[in-house]
Every structure is written in structure tokens, then in C-alpha cells.
Protein backbone atom coordinates (compact mmCIF):
# COMPACT_ATOMS: atom_id res chain seq x y z
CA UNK A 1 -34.82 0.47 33.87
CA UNK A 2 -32.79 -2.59 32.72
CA UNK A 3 -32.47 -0.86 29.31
CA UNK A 4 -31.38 2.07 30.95
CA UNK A 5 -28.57 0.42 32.86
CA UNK A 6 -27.34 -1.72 29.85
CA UNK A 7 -26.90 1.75 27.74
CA UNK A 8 -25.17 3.35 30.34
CA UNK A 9 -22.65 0.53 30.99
CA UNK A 10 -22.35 -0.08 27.29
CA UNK A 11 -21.55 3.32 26.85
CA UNK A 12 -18.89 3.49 30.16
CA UNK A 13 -16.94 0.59 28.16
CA UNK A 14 -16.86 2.26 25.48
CA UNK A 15 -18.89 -0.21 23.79
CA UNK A 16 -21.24 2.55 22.34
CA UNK A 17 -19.51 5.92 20.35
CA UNK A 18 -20.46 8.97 18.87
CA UNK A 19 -17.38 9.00 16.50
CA UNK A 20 -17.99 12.42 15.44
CA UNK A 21 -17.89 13.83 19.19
CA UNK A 22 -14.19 13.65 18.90
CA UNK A 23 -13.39 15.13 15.88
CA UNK A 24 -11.88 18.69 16.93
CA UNK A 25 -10.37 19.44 13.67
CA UNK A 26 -11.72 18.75 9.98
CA UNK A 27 -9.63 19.23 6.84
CA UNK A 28 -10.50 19.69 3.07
CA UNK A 29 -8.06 20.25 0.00
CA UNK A 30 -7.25 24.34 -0.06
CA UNK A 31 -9.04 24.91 -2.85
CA UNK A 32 -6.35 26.37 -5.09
CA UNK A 33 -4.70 24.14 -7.39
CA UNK A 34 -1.70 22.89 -6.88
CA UNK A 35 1.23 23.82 -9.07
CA UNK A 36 5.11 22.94 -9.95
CA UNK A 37 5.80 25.91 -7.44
CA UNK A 38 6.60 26.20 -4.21
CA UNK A 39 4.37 27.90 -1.56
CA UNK A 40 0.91 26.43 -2.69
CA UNK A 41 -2.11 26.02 -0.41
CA UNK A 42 -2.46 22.43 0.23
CA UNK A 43 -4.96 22.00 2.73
CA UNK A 44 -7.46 23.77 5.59
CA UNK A 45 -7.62 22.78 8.80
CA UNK A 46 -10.28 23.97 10.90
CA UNK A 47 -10.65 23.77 14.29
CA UNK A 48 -14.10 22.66 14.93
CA UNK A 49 -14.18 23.52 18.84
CA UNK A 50 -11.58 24.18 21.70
CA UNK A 51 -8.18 26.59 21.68
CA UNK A 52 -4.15 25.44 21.48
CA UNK A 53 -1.89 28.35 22.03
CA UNK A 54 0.70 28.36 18.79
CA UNK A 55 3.52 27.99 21.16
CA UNK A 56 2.15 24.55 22.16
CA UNK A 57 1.06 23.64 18.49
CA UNK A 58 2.74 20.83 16.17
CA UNK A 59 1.71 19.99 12.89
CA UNK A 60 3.56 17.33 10.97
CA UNK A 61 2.81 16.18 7.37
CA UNK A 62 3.27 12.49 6.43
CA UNK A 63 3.03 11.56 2.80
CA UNK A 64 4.38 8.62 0.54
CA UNK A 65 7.25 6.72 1.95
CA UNK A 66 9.42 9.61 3.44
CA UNK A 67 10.05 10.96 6.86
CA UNK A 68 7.52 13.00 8.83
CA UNK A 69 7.59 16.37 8.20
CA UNK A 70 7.01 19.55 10.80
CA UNK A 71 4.90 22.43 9.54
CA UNK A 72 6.39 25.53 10.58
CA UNK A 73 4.90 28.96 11.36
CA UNK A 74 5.33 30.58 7.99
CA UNK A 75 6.82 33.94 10.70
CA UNK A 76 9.68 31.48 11.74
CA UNK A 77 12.93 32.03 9.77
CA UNK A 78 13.46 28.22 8.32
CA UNK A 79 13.20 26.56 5.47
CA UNK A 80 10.53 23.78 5.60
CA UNK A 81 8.48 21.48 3.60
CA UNK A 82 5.20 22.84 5.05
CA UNK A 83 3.95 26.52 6.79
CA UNK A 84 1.02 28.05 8.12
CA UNK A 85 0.23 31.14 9.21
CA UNK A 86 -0.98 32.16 12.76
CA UNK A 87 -3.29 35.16 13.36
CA UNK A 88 -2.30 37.83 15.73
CA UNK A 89 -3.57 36.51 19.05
CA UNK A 90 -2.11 33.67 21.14
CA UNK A 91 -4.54 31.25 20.23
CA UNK A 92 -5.78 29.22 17.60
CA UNK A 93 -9.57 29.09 18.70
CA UNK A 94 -12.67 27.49 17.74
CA UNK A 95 -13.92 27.98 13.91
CA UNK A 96 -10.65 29.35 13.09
CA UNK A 97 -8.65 27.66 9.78
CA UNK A 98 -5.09 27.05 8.92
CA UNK A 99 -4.49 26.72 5.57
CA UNK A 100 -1.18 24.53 5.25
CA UNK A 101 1.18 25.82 2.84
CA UNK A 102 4.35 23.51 0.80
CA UNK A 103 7.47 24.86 1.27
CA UNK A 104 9.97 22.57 -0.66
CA UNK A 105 7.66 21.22 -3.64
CA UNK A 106 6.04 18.53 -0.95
CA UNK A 107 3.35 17.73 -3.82
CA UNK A 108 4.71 18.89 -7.28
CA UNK A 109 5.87 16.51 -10.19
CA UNK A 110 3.79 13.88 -11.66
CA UNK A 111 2.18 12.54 -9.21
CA UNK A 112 0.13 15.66 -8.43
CA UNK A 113 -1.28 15.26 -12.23
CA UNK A 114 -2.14 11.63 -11.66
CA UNK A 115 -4.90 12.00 -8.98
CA UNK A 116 -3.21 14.50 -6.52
CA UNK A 117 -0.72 13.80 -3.48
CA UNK A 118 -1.93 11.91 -0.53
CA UNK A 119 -1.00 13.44 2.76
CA UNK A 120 -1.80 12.49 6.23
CA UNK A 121 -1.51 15.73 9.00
CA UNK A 122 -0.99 14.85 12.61
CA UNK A 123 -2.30 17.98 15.04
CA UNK A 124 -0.26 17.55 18.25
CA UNK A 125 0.66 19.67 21.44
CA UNK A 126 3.65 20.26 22.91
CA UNK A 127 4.09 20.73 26.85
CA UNK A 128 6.69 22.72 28.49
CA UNK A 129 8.90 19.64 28.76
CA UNK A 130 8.62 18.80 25.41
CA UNK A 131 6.12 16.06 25.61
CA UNK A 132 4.15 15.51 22.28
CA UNK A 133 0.17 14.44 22.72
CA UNK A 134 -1.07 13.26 19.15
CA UNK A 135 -5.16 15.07 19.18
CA UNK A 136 -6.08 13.99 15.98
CA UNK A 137 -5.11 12.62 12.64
CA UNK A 138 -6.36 13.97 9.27
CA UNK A 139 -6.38 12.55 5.91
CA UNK A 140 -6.39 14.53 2.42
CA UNK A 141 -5.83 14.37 -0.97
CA UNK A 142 -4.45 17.12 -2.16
CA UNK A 143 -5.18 18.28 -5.80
């Protein structure tokens, strides 16, 4: 019973974690190459359970030393560094992937023939008064 207890308390503290129990999304390199050109597939993103409505969806790219970067729906009018597409419902739901798409030559040059680009993607939501929550982090290396 003692046992019992101490498990339970550890795992109230947080002292005990499944790590994996709060991974909604996993990524992998898209698996086309990556080119000079603009408009390759860098990465998929899958959501691995839950739902975010696309109108409540940000996804920024970090990589080397610039600025954050906002992914854009590739249906929006504007020129970005990064697009995805969203399928023709409301939601992006469980087991569904977004394959993340450069824009402005995000990973072209020499350093995607020396080992591929590095790129960190940060999956937020947006509320209605514009209030960012950060879900989960990814990390990729893009080749």
C-alpha cells in the first residue's frame, strides 16, 4: 500500500513521466529531396491524436540564426518562406499530415549539400484574442 502511495504522489509531482504521452505531433524529413528551387517538401507533420481548426493553427519555422518564420496556408495570397496545405474540412484531425512546403529557398544553397538544413517547427494555436499557446516543438533535418 506504501508503494502504492509513493507512485501515485511521485507521479502527482511530476516526478514520474511518460514522455511520449505528450507528443501530439511527430515530424520526419518529406521524403523528396530537396533542391535549388523553391516550393520543395521539407517536412511532415502528423498529428498523432486530437483536432485544431486551421483558423486557430500557427506554424512557425526556426532555422540557423534568422528570425522566426510563419508557415502560411499555401490557399492564402502571400508570399512566405514556408506553406502547407489544408484539406477541405475545418479541421486538422487525428492521423492527418501536413507536409511543410519552402516558399523563398528556406533550405537551398550549400548548406543543404553539406548534411541538409536544420529546422526547428513550433505548432501553436491562436485564440480569438490573438493569444499564442506553444503545443509542441519539433526538430528535423531536412535533406
Amino acid at each position: 500500500m506504501a508503494a502504492v502511495l509513493l507512485a501515485m504522489t511521485l507521479l502527482l509531482a511530476g516526478c514520474i513521466t511518460d514522455e511520449d504521452e505528450d507528443k501530439q505531433f511527430s515530424i520526419s524529413d518529406s521524403p523528396a529531396p530537396v533542391t535549388d528551387n523553391n516550393n520543395d517538401e521539407l517536412a511532415d507533420i502528423l498529428m498523432e491524436y486530437g483536432g485544431i481548426a486551421w483558423s486557430e493553427l500557427r506554424i512557425e519555422l526556426h532555422h540557423s540564426d534568422s528570425d522566426p518564420r510563419i508557415c502560411y496556408p499555401s490557399s492564402q495570397d502571400i508570399l512566405s518562406d514556408c506553406t502547407y496545405d489544408e484539406d477541405g474540412d475545418t479541421y486538422w484531425n487525428e492521423g492527418e499530415t501536413v507536409t511543410i512546403r519552402e516558399g523563398k529557398g528556406v533550405c537551398s544553397g550549400p548548406e543543404s549539400d553539406i548534411g541538409g538544413c536544420k529546422m526547428t517547427f513550433q505548432i501553436k494555436t491562436i485564440d480569438s484574442e490573438g493569444e499564442e499557446s506553444l503545443l509542441q516543438e519539433l526538430e528535423v533535418t531536412v535533406e
